[in-house]
PDB file of N, CA and C in Angstrom:
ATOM      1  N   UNK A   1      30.003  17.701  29.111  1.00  0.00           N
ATOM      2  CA  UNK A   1      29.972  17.972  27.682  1.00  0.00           C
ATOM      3  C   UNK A   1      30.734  16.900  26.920  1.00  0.00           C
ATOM      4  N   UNK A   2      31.962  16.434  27.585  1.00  0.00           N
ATOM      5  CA  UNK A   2      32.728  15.370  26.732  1.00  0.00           C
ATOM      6  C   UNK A   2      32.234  14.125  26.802  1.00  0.00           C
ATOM      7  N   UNK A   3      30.961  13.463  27.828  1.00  0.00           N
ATOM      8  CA  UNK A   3      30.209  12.461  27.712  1.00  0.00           C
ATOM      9  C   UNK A   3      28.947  12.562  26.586  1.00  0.00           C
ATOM     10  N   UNK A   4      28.754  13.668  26.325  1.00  0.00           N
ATOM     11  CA  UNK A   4      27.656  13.838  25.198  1.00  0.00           C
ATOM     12  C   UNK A   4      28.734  13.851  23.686  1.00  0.00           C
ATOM     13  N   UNK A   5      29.504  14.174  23.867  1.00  0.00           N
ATOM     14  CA  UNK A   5      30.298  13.904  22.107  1.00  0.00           C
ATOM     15  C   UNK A   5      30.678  12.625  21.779  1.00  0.00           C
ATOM     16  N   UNK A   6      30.445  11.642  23.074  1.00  0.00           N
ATOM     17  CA  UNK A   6      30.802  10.040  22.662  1.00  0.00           C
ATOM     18  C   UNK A   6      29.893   9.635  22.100  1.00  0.00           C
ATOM     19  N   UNK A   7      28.655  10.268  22.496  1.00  0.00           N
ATOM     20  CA  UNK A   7      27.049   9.172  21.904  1.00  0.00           C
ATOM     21  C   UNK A   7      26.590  10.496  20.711  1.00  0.00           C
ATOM     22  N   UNK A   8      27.134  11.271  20.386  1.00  0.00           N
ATOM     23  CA  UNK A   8      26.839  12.038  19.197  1.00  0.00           C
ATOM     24  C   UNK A   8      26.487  11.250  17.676  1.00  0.00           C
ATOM     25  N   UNK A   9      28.095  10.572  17.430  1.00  0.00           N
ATOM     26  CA  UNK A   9      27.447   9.931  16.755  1.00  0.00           C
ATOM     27  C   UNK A   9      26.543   8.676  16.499  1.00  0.00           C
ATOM     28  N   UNK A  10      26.475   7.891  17.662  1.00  0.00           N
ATOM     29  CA  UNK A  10      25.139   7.058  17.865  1.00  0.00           C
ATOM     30  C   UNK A  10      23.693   8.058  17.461  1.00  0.00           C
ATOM     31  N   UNK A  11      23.612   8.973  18.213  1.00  0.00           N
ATOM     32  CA  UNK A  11      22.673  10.035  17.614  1.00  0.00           C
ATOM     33  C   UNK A  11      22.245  10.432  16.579  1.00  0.00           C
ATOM     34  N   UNK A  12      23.405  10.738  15.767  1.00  0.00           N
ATOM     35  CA  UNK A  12      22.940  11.097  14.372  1.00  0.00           C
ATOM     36  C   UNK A  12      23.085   9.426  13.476  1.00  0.00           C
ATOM     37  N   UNK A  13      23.597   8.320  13.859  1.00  0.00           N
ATOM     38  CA  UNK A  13      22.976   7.086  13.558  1.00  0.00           C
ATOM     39  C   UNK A  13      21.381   6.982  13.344  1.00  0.00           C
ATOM     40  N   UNK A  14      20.877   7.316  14.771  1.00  0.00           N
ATOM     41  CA  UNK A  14      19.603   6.724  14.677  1.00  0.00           C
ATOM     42  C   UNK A  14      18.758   8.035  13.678  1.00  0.00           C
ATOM     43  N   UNK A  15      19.236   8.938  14.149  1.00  0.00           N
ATOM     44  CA  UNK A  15      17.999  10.219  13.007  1.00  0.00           C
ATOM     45  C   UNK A  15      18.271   9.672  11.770  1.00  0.00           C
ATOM     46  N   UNK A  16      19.596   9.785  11.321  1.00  0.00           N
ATOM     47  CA  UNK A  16      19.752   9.016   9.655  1.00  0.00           C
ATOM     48  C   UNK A  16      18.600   8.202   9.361  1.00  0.00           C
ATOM     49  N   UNK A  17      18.937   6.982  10.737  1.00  0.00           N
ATOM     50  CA  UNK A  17      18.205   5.838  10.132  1.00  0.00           C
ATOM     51  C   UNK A  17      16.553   6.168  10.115  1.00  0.00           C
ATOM     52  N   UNK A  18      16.415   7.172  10.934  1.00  0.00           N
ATOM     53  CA  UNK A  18      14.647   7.407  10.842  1.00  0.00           C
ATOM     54  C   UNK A  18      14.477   8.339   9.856  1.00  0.00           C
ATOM     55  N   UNK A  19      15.320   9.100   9.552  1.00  0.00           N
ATOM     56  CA  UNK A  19      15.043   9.925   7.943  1.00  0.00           C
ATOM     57  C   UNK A  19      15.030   9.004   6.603  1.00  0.00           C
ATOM     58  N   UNK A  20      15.917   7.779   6.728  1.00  0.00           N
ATOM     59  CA  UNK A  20      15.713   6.967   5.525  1.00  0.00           C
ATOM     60  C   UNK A  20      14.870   5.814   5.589  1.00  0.00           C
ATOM     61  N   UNK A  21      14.579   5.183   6.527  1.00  0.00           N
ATOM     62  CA  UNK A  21      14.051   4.169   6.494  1.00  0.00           C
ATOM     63  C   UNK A  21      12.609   4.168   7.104  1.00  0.00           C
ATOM     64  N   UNK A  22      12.308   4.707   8.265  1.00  0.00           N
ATOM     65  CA  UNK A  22      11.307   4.704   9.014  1.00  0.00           C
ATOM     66  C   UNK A  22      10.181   6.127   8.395  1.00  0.00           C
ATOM     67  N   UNK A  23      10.728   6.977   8.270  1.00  0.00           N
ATOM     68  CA  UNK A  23       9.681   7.610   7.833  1.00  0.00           C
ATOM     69  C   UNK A  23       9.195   7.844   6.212  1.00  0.00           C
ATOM     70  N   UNK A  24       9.614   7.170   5.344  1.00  0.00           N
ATOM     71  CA  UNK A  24       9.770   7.054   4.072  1.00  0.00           C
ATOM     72  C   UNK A  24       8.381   5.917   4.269  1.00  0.00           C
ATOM     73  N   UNK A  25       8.864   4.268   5.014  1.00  0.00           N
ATOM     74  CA  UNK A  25       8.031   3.276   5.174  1.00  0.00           C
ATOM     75  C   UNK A  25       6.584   3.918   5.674  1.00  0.00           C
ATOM     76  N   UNK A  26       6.779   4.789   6.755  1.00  0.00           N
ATOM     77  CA  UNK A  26       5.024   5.277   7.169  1.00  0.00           C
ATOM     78  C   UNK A  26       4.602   5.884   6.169  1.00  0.00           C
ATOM     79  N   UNK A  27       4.641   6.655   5.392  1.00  0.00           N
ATOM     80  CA  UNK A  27       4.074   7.685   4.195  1.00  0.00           C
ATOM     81  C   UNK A  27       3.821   6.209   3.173  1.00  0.00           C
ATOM     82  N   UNK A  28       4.687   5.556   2.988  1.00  0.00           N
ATOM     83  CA  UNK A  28       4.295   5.055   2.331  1.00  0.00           C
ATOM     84  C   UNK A  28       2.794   3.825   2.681  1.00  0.00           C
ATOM     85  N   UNK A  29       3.297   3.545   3.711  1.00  0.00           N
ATOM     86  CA  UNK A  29       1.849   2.847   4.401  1.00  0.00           C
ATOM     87  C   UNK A  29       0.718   3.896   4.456  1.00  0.00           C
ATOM     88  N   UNK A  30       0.970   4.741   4.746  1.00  0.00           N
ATOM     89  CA  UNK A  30      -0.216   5.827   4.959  1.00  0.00           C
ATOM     90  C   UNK A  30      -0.617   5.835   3.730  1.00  0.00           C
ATOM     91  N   UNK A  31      -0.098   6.079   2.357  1.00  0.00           N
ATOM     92  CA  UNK A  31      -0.727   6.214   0.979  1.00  0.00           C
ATOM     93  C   UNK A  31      -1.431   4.753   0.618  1.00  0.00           C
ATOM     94  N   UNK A  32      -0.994   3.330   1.273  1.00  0.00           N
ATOM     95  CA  UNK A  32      -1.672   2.544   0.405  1.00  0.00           C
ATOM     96  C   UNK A  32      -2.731   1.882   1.109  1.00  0.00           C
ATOM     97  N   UNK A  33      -3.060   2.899   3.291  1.00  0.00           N
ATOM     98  CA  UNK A  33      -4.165   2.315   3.456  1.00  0.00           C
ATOM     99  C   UNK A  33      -5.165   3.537   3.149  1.00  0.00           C
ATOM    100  N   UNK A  34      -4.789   4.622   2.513  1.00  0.00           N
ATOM    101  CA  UNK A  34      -5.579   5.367   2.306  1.00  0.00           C
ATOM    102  C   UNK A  34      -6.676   4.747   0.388  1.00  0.00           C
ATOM    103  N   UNK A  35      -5.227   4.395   0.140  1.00  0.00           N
ATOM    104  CA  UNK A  35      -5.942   3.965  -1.509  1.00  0.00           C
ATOM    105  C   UNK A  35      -6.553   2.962  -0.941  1.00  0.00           C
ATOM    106  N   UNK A  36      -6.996   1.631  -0.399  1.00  0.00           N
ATOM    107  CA  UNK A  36      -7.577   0.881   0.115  1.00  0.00           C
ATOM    108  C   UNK A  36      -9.177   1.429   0.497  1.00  0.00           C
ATOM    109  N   UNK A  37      -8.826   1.865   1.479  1.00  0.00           N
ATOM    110  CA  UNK A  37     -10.173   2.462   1.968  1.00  0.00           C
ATOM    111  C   UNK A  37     -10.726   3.702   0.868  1.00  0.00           C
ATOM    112  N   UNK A  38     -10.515   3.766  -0.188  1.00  0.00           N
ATOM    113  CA  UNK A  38     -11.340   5.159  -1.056  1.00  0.00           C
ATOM    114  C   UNK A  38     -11.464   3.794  -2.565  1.00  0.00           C
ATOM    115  N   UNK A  39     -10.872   2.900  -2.286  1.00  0.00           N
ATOM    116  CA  UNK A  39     -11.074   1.821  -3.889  1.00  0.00           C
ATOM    117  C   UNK A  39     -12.481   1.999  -3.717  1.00  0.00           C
ATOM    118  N   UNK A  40     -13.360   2.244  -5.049  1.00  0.00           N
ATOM    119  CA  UNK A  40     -14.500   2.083  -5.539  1.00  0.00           C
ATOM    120  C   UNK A  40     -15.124   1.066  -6.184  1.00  0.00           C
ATOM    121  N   UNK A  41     -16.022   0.695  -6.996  1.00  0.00           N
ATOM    122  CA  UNK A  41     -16.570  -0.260  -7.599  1.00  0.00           C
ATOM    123  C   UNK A  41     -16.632   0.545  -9.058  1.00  0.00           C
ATOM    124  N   UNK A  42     -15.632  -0.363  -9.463  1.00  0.00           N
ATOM    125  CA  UNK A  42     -15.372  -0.249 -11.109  1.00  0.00           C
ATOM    126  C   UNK A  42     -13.905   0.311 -11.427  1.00  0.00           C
ATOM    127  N   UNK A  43     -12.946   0.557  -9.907  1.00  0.00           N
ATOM    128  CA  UNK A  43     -11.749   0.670 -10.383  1.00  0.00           C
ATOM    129  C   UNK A  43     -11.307  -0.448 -10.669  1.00  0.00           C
ATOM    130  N   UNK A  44      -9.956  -0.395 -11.678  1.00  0.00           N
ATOM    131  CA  UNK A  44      -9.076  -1.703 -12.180  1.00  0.00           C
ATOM    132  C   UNK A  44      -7.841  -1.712 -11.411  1.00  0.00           C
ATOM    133  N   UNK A  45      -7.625  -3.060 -10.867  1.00  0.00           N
ATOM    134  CA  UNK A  45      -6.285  -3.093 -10.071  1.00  0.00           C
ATOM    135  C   UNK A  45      -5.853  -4.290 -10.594  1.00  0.00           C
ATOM    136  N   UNK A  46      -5.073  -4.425  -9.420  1.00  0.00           N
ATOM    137  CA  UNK A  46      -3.948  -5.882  -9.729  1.00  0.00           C
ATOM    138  C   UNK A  46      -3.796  -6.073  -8.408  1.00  0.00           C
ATOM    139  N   UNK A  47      -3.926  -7.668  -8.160  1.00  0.00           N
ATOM    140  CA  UNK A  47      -3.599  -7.815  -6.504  1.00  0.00           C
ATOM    141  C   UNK A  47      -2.388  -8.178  -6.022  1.00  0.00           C
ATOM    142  N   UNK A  48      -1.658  -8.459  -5.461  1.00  0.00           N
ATOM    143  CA  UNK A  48      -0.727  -8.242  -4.858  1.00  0.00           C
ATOM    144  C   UNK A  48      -0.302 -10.166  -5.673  1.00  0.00           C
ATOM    145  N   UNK A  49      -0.473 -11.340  -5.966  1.00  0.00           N
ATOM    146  CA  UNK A  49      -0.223 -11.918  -6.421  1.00  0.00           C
ATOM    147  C   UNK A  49      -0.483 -11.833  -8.028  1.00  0.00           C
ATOM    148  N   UNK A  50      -0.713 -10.850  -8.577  1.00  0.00           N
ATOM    149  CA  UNK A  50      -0.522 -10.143 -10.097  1.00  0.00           C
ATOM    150  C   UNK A  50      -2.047 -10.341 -10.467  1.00  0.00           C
ATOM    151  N   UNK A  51      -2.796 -10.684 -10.185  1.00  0.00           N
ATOM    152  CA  UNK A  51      -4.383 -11.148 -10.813  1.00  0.00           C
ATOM    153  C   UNK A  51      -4.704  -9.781 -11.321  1.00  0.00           C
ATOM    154  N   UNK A  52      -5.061  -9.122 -12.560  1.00  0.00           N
ATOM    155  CA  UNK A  52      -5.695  -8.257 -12.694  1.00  0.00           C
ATOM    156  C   UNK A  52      -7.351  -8.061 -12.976  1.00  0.00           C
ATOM    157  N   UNK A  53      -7.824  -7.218 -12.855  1.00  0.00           N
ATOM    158  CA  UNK A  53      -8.986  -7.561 -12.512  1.00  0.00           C
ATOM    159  C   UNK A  53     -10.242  -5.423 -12.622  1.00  0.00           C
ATOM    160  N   UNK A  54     -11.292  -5.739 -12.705  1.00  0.00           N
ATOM    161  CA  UNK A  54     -11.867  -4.671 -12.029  1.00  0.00           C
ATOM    162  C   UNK A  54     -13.263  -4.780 -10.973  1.00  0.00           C
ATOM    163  N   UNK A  55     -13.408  -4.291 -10.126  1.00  0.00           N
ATOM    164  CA  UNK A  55     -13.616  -4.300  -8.891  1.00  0.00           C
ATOM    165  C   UNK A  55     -15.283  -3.970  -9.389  1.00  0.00           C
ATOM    166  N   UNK A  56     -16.033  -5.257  -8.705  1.00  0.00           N
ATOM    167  CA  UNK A  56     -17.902  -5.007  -9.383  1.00  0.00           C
ATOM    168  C   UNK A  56     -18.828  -5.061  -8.213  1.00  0.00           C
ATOM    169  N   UNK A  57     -17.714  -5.698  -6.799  1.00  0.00           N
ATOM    170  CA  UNK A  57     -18.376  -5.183  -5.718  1.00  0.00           C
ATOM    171  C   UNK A  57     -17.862  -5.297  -4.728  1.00  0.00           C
ATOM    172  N   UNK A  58     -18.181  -4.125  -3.303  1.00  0.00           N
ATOM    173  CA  UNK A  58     -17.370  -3.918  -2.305  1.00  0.00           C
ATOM    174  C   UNK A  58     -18.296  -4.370  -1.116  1.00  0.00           C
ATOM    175  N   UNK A  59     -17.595  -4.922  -0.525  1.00  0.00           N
ATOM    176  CA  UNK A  59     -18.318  -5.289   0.844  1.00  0.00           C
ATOM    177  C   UNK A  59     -17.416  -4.643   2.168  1.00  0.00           C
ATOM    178  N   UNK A  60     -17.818  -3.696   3.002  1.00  0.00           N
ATOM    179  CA  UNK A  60     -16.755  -3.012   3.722  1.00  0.00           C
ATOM    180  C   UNK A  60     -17.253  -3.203   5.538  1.00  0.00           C
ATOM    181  N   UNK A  61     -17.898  -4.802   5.273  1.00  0.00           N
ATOM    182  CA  UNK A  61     -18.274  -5.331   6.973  1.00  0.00           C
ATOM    183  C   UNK A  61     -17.342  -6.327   6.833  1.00  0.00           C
ATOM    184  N   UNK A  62     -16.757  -6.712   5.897  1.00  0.00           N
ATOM    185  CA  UNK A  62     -15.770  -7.948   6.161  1.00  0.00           C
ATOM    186  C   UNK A  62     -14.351  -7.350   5.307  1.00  0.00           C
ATOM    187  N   UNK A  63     -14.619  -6.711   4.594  1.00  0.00           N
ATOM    188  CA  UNK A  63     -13.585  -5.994   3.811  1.00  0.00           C
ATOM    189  C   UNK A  63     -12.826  -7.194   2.897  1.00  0.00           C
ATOM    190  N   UNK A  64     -14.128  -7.289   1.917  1.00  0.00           N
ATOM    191  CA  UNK A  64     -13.682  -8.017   0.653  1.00  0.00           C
ATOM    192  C   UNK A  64     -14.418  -7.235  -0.349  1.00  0.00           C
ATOM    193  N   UNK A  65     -13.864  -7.670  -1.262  1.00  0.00           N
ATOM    194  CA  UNK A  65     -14.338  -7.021  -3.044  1.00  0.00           C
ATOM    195  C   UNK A  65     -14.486  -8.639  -3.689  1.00  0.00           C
ATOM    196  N   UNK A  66     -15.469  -7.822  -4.964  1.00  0.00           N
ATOM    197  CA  UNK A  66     -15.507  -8.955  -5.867  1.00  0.00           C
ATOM    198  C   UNK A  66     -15.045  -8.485  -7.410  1.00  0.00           C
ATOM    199  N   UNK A  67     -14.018  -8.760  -8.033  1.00  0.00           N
ATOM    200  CA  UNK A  67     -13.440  -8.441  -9.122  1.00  0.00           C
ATOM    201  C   UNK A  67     -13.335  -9.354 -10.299  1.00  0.00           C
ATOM    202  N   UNK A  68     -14.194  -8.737 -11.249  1.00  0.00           N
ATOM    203  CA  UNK A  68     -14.141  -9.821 -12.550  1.00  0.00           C
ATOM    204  C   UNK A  68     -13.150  -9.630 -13.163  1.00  0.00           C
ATOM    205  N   UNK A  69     -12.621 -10.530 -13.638  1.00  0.00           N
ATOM    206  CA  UNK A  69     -11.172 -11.120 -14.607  1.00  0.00           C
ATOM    207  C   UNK A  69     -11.708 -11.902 -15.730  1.00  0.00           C
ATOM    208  N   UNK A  70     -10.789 -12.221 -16.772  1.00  0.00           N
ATOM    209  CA  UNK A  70     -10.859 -13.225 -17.343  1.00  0.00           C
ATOM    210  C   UNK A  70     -11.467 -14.359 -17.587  1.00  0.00           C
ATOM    211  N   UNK A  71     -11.124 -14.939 -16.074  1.00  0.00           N
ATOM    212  CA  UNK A  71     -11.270 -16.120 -15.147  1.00  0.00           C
ATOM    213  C   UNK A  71     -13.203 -16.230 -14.965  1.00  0.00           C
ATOM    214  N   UNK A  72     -13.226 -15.206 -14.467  1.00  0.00           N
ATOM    215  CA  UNK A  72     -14.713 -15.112 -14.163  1.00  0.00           C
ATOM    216  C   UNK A  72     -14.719 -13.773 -12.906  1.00  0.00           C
ATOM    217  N   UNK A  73     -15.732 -14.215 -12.042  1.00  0.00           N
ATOM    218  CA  UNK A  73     -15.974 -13.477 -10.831  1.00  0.00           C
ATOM    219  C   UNK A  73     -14.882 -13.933  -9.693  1.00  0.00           C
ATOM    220  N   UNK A  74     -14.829 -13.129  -8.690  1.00  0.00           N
ATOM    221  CA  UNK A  74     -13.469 -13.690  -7.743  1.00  0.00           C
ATOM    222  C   UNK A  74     -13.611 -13.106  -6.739  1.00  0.00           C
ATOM    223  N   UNK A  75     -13.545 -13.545  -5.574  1.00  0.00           N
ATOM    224  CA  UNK A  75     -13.774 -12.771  -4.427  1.00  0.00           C
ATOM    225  C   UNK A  75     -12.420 -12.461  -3.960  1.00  0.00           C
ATOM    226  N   UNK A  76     -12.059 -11.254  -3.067  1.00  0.00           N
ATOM    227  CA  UNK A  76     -10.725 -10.631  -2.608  1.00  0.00           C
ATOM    228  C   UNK A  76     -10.587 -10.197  -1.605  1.00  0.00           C
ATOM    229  N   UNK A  77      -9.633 -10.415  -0.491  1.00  0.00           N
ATOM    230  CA  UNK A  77      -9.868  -9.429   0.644  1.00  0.00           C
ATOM    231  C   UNK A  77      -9.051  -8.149   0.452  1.00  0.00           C
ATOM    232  N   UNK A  78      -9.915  -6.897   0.511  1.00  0.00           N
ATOM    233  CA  UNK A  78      -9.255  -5.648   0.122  1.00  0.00           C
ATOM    234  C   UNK A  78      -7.876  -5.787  -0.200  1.00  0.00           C
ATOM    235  N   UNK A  79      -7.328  -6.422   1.230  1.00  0.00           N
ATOM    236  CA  UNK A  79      -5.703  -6.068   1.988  1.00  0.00           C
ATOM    237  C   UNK A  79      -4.664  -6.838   0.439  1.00  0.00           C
ATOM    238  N   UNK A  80      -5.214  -7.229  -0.529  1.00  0.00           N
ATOM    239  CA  UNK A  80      -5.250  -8.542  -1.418  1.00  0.00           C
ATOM    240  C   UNK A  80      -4.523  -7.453  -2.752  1.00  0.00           C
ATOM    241  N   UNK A  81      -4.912  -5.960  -2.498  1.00  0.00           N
ATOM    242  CA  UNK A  81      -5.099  -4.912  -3.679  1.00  0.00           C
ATOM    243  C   UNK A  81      -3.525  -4.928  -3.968  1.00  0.00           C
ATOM    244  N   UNK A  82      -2.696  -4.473  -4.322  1.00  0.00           N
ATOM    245  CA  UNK A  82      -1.756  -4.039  -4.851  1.00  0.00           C
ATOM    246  C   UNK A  82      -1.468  -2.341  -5.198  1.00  0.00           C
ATOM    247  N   UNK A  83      -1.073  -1.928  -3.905  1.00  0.00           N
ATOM    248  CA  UNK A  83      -1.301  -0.363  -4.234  1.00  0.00           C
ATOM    249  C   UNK A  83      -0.554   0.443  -5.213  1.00  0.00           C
ATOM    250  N   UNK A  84       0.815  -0.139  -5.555  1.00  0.00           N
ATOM    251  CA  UNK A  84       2.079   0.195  -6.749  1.00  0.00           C
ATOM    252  C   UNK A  84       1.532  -0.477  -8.137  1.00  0.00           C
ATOM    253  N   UNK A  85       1.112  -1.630  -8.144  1.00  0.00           N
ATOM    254  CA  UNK A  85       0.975  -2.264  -9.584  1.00  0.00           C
ATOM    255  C   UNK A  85      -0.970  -1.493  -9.872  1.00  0.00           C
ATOM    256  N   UNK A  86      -1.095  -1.354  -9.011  1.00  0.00           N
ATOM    257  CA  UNK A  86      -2.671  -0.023  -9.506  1.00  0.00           C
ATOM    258  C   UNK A  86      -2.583   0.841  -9.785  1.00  0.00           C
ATOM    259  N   UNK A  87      -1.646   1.194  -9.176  1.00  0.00           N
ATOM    260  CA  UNK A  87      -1.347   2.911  -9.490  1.00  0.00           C
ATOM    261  C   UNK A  87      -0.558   2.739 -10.379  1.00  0.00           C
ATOM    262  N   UNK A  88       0.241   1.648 -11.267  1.00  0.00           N
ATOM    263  CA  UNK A  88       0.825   1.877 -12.284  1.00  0.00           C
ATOM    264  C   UNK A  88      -0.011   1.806 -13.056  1.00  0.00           C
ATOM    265  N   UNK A  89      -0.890   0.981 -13.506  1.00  0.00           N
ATOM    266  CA  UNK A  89      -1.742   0.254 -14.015  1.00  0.00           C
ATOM    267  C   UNK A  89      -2.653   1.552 -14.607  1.00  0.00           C
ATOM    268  N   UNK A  90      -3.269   2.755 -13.882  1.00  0.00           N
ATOM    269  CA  UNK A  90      -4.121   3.728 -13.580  1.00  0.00           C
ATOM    270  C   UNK A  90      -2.950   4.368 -14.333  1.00  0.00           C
ATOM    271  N   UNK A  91      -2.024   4.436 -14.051  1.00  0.00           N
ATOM    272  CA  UNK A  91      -1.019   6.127 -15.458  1.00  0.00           C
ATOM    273  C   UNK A  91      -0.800   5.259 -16.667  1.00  0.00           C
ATOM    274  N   UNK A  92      -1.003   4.299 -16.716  1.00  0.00           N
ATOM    275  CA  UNK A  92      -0.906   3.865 -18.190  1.00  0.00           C
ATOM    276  C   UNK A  92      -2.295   4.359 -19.121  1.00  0.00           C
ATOM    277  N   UNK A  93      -3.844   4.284 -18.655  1.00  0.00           N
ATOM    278  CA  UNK A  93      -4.615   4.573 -19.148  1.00  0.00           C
ATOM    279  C   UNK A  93      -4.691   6.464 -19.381  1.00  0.00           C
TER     280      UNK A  93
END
């Protein structure tokens, strides 16, 4: 019993660290490959290097979109989306 109260707190080290860090990070991955795979044609995003844009076509054998901007037409690879600056982007309207 007195060899298990030395590594106790190593123990509750590592749960801490998987209650704050590790399982916070999966949920959050889980929400932005879920928004990924359900993006439609004609939502408005922002890609992960700020381009904003709305989405006019999906191609899901190579997993790119094509999103008109400003600029013109633009091709994107999904992974390219910005799942926080969309979803901000989406409660502003």
């Amino acid at each position: 019993m007195e060899g298990f109260g030395q590594f106790m707190p190593i123990i509750l080290l590592f749960l801490a660290m998987y209650f704050l860090f590790i399982l916070p990070q999966s949920k959050k991955a889980k929400k932005e490959k879920n928004f990924i795979k359900n993006v439609k044609t004609g939502d408005r995003v922002v890609t992960k290097s700020g381009m904003h844009g709305k989405i006019v076509e999906i191609n899901d054998s190579n997993n790119t979109c094509v999103l008109v901007t400003m600029a013109g037409k633009i091709k994107f690879d999904k992974s390219a989306i910005s799942f926080e600056l969309s979803e901000s982007l989406s409660k502003k309207d």
